[in-house]
PDB file of N, CA and C in Angstrom:
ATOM      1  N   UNK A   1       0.819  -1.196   0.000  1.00  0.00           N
ATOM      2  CA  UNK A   1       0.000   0.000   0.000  1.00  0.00           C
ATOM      3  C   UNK A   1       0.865   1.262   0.000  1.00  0.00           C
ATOM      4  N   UNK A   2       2.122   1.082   0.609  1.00  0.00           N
ATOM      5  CA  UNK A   2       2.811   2.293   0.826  1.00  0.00           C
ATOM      6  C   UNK A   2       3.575   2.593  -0.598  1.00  0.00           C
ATOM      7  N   UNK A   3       3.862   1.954  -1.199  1.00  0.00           N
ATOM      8  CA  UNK A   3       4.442   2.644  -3.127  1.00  0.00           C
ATOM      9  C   UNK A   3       3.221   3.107  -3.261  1.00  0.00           C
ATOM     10  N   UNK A   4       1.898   2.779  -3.974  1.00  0.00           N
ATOM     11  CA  UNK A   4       0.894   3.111  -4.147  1.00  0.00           C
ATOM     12  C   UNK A   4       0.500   4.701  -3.394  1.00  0.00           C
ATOM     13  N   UNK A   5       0.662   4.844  -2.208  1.00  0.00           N
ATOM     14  CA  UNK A   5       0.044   6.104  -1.405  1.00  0.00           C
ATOM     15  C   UNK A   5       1.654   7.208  -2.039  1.00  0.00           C
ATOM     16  N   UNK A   6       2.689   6.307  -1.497  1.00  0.00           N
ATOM     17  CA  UNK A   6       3.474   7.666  -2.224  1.00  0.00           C
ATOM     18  C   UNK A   6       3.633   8.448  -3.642  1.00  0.00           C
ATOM     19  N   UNK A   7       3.534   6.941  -4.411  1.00  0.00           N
ATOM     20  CA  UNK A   7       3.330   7.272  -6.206  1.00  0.00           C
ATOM     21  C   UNK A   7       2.110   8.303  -6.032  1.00  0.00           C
ATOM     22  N   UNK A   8       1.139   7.940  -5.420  1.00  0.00           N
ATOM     23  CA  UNK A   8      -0.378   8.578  -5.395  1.00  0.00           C
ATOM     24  C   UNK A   8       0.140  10.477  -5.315  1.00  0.00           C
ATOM     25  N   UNK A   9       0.753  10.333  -3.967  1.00  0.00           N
ATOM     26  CA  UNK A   9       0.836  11.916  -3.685  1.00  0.00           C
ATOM     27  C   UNK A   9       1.651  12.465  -4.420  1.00  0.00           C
ATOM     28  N   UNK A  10       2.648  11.966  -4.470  1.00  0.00           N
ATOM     29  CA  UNK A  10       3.642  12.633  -5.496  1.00  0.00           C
ATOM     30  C   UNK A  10       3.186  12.889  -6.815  1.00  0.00           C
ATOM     31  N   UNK A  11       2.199  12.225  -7.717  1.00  0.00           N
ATOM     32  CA  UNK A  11       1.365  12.580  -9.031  1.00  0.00           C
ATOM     33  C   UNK A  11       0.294  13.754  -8.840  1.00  0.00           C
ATOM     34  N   UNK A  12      -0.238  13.996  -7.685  1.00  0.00           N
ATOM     35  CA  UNK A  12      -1.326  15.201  -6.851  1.00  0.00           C
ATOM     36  C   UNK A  12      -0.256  16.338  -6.785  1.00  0.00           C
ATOM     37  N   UNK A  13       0.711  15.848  -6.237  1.00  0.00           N
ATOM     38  CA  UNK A  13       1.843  17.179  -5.755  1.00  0.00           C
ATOM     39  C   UNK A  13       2.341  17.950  -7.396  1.00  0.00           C
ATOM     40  N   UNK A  14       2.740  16.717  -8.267  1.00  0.00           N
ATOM     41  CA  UNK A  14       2.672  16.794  -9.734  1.00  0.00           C
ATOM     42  C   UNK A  14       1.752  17.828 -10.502  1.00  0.00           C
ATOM     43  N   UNK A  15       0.261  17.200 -10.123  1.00  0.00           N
ATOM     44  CA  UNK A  15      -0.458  18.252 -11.066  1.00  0.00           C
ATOM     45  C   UNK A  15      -0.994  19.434 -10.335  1.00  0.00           C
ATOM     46  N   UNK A  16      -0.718  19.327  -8.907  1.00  0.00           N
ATOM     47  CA  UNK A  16      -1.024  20.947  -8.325  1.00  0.00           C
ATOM     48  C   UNK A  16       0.302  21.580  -8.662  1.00  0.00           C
ATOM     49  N   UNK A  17       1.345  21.200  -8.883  1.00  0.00           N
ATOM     50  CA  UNK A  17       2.860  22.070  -9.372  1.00  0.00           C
ATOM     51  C   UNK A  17       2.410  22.588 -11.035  1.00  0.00           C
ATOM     52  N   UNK A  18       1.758  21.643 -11.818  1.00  0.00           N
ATOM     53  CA  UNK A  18       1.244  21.670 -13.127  1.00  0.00           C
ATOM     54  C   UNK A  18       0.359  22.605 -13.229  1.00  0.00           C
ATOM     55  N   UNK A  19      -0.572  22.520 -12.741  1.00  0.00           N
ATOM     56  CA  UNK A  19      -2.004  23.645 -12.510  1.00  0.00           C
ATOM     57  C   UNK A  19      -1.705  24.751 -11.924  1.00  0.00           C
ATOM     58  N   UNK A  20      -0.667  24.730 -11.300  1.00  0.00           N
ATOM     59  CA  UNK A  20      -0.366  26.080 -10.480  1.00  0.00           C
ATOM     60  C   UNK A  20       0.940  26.751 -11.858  1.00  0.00           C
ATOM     61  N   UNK A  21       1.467  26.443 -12.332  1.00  0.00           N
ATOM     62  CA  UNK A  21       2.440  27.241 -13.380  1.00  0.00           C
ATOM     63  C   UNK A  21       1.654  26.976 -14.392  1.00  0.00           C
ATOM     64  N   UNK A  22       0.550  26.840 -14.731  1.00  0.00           N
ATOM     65  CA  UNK A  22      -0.243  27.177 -15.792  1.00  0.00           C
ATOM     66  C   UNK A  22      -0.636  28.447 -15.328  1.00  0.00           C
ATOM     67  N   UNK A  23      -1.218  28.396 -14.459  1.00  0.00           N
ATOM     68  CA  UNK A  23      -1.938  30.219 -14.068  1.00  0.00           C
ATOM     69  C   UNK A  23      -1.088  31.111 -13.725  1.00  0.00           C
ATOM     70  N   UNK A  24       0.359  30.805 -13.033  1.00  0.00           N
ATOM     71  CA  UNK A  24       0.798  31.705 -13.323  1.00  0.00           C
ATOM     72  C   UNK A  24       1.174  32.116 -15.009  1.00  0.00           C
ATOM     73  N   UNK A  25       0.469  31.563 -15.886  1.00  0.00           N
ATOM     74  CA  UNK A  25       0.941  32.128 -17.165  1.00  0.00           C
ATOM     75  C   UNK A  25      -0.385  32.420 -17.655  1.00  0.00           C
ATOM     76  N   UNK A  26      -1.826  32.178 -16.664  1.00  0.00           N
ATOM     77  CA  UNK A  26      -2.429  33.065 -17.146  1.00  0.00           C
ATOM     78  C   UNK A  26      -3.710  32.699 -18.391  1.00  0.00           C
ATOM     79  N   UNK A  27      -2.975  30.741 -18.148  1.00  0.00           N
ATOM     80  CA  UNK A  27      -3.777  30.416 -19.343  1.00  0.00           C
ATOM     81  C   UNK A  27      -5.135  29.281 -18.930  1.00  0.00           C
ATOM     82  N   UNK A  28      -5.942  28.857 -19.251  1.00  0.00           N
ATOM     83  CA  UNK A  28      -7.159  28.171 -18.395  1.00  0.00           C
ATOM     84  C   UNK A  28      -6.849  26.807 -17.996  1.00  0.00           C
ATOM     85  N   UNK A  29      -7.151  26.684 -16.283  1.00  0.00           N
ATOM     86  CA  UNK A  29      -6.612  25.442 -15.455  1.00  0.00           C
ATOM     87  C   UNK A  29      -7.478  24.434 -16.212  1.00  0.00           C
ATOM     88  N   UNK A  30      -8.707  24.605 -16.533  1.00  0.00           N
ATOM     89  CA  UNK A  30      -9.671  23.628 -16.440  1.00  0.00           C
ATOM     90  C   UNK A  30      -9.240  22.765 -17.986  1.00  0.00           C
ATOM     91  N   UNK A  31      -8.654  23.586 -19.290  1.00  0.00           N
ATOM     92  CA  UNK A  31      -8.681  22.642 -20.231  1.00  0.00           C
ATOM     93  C   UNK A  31      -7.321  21.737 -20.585  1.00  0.00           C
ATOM     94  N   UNK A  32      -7.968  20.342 -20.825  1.00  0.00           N
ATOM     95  CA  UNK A  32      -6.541  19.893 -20.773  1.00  0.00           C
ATOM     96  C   UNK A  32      -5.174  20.205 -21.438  1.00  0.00           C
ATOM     97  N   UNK A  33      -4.302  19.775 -20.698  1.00  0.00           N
ATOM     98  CA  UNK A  33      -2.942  20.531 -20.948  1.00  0.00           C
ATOM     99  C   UNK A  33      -1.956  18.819 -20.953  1.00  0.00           C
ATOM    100  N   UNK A  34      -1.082  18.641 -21.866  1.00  0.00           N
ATOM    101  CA  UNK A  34      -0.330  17.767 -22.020  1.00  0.00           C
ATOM    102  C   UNK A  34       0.497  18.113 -20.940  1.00  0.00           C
ATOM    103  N   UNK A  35       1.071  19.124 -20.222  1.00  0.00           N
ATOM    104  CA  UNK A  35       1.656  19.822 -19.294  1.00  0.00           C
ATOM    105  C   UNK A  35       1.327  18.970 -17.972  1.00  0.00           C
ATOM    106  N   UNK A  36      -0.145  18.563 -17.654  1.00  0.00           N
ATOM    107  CA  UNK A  36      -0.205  18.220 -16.552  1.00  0.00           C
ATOM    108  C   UNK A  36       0.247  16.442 -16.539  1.00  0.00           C
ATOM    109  N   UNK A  37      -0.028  16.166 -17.879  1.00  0.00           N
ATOM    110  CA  UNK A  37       0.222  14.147 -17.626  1.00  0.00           C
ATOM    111  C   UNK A  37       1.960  14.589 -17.285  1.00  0.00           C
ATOM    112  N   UNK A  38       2.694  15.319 -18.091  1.00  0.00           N
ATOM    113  CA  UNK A  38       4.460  15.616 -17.681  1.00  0.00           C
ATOM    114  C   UNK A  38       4.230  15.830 -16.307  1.00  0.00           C
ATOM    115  N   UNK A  39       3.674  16.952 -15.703  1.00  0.00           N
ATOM    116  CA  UNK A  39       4.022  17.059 -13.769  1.00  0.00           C
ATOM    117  C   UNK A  39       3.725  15.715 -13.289  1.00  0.00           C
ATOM    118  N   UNK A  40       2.689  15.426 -13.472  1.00  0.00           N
ATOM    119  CA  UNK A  40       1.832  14.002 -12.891  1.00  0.00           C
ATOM    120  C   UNK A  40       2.763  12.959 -12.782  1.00  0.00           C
ATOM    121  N   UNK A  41       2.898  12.642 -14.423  1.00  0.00           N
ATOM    122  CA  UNK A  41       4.298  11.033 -14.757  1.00  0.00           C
ATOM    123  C   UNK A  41       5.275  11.412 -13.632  1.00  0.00           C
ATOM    124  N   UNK A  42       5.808  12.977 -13.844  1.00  0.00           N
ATOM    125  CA  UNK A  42       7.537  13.337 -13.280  1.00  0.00           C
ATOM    126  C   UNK A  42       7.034  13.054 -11.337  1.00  0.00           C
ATOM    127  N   UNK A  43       5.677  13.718 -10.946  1.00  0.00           N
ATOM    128  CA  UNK A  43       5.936  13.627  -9.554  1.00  0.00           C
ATOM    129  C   UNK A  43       5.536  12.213  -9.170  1.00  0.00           C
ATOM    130  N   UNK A  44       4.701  11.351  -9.572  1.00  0.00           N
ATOM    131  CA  UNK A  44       4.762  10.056  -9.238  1.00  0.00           C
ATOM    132  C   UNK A  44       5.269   9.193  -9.682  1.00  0.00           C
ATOM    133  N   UNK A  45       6.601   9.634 -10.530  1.00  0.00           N
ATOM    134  CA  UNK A  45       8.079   8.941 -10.460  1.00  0.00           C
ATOM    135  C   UNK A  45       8.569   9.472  -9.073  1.00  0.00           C
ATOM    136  N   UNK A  46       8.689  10.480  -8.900  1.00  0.00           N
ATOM    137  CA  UNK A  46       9.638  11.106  -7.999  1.00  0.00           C
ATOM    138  C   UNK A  46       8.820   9.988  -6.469  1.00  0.00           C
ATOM    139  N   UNK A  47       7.780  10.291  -6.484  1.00  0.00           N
ATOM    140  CA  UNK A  47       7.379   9.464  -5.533  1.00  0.00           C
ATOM    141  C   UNK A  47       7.511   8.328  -4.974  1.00  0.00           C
ATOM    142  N   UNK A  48       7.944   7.380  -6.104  1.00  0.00           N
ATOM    143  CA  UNK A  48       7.973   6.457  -5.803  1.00  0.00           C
ATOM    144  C   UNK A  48       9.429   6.144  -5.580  1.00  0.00           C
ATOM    145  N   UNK A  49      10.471   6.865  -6.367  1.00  0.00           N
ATOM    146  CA  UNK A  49      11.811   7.050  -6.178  1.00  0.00           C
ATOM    147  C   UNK A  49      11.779   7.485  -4.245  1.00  0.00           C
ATOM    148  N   UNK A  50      10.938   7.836  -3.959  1.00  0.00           N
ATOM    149  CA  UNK A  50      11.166   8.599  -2.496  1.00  0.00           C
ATOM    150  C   UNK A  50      10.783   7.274  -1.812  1.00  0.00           C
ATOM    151  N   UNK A  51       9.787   6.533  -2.265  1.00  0.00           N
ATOM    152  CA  UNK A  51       9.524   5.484  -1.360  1.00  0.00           C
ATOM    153  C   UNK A  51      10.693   4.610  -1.431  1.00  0.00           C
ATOM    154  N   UNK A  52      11.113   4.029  -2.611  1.00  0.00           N
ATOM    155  CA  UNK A  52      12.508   3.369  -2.495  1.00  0.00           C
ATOM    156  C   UNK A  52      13.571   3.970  -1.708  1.00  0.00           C
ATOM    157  N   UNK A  53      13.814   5.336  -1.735  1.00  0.00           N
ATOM    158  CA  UNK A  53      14.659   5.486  -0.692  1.00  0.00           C
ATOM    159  C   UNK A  53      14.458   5.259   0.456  1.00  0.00           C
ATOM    160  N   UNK A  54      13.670   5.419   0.869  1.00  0.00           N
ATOM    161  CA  UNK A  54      13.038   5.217   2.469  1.00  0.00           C
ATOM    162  C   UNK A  54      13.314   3.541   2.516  1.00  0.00           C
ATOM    163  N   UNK A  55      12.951   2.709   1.841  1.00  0.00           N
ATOM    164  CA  UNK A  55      13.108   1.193   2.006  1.00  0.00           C
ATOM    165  C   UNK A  55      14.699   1.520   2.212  1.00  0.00           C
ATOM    166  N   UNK A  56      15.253   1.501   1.507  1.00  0.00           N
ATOM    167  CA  UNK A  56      17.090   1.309   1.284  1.00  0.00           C
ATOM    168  C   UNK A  56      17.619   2.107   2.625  1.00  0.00           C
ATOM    169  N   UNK A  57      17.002   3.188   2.945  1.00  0.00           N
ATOM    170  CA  UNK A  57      17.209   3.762   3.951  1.00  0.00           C
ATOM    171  C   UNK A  57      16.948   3.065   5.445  1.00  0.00           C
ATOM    172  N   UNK A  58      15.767   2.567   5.377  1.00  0.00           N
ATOM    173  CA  UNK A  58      15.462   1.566   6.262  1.00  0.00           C
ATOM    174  C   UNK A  58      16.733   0.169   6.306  1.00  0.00           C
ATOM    175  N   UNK A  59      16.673  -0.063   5.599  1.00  0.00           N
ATOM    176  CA  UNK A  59      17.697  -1.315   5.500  1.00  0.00           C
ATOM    177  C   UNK A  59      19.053  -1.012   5.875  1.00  0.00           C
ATOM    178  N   UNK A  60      19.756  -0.004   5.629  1.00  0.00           N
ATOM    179  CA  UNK A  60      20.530   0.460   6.130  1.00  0.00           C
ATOM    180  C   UNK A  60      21.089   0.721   7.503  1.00  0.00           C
ATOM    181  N   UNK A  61      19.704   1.079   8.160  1.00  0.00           N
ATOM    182  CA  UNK A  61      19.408   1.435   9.528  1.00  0.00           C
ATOM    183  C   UNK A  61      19.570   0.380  10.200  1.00  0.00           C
ATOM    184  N   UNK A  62      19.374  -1.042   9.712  1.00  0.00           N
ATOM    185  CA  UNK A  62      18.667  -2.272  10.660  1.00  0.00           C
ATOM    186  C   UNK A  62      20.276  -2.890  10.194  1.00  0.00           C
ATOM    187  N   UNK A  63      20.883  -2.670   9.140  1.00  0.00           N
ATOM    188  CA  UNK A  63      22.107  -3.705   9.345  1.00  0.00           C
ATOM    189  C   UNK A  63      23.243  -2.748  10.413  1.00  0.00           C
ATOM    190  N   UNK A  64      23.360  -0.881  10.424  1.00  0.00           N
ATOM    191  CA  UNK A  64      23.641  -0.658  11.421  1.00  0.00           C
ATOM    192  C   UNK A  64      23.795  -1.163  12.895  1.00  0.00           C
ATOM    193  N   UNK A  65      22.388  -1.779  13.052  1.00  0.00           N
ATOM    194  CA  UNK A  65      21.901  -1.827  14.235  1.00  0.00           C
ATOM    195  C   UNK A  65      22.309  -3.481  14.953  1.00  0.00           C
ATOM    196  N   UNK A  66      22.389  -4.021  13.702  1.00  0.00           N
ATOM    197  CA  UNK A  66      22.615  -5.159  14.147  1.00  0.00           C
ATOM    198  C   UNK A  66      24.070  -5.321  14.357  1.00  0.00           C
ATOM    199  N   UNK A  67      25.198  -4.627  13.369  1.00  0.00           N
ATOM    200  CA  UNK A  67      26.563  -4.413  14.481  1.00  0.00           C
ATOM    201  C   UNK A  67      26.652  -3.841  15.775  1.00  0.00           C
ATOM    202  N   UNK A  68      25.975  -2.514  15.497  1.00  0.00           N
ATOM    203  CA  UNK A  68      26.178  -2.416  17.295  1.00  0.00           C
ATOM    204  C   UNK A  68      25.533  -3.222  18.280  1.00  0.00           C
ATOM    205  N   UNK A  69      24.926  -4.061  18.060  1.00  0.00           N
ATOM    206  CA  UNK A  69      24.007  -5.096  19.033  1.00  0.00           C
ATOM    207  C   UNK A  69      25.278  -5.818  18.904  1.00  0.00           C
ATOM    208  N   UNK A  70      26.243  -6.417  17.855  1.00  0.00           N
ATOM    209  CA  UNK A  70      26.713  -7.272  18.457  1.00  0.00           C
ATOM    210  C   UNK A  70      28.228  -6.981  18.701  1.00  0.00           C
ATOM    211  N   UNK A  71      28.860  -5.374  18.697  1.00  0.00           N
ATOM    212  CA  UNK A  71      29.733  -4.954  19.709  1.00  0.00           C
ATOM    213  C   UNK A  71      29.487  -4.689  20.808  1.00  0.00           C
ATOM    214  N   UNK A  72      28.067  -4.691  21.294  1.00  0.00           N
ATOM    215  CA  UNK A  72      27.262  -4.565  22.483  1.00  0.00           C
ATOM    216  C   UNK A  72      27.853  -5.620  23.227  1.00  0.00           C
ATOM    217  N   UNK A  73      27.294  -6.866  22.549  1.00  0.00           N
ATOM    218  CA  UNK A  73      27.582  -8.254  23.211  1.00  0.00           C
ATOM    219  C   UNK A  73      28.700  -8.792  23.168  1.00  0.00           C
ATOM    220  N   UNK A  74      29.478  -8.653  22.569  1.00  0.00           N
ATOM    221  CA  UNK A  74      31.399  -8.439  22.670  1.00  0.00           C
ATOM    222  C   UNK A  74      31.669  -7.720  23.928  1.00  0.00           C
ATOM    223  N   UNK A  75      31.385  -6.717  24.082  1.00  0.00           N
ATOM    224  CA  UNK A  75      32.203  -5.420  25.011  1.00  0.00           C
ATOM    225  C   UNK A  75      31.608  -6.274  26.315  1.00  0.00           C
ATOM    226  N   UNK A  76      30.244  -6.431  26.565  1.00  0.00           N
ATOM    227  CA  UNK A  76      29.137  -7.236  27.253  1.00  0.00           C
ATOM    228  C   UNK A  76      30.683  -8.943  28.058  1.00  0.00           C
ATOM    229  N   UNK A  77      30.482  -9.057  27.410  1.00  0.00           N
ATOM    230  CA  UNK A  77      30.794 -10.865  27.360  1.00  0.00           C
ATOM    231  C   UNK A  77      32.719 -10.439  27.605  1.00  0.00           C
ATOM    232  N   UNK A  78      33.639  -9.553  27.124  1.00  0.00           N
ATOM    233  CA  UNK A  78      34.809  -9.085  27.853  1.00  0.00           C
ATOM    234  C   UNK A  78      34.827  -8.254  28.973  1.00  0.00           C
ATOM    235  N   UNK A  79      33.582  -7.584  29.460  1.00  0.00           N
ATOM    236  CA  UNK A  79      33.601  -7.042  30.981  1.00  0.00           C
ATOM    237  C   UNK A  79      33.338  -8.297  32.012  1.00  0.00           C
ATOM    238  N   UNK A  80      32.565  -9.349  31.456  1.00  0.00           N
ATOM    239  CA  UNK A  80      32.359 -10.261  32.044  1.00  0.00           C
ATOM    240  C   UNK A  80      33.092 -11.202  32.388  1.00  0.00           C
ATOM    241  N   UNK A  81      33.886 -11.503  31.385  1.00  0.00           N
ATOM    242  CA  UNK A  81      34.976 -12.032  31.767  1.00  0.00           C
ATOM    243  C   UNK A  81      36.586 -11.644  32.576  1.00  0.00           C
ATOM    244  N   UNK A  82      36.516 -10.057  32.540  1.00  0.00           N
ATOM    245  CA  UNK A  82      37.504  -9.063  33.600  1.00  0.00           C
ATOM    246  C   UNK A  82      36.802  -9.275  34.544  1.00  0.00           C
ATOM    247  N   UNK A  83      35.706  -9.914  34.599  1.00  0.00           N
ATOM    248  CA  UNK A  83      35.237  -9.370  35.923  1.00  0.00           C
ATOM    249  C   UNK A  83      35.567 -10.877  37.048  1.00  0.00           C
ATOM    250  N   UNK A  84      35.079 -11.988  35.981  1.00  0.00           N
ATOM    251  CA  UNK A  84      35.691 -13.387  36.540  1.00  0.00           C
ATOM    252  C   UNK A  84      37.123 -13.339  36.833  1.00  0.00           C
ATOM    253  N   UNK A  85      37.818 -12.510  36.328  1.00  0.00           N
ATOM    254  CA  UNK A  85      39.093 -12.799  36.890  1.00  0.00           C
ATOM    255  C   UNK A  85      39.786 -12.188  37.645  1.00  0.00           C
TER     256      UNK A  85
END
């Protein structure tokens, strides 16, 4: 669901960027404009490019996490053993 909701907004964010630099030029929002499928395609690419980052970003985070968990349990398991002796 989450590619889907980001592709989604990012194509909305697309044609309000589209619809909005049409009027600033002044010319009518309401008839179609090849202009808006270009914002639309470009922002729900971009969108979904944003959701992939966030995955890769995520993944990143969790193999972080799993070294320091296990210099945790190193440092953990040599105090323990200074301490036996």
């Amino acid at each position: 669901m989450a590619p889907f909701l980001s592709t989604f907004v990012g194509g909305a964010v697309g044609l309000v960027t589209g619809m909005y630099s049409i009027g600033l030029q002044g010319r009518t929002l309401l008839k179609p404009h090849v202009t808006y499928a270009v914002f639309t395609a470009a922002g729900s690419y971009l969108g979904f490019k944003y959701y992939q980052f966030k995955q890769h970003e995520g993944q990143l985070i969790e193999k972080r996490r799993e070294v320091l968990l296990e210099k945790r349990a190193q440092r953990l398991a040599s105090a323990r053993a200074d301490a036996e002796n």
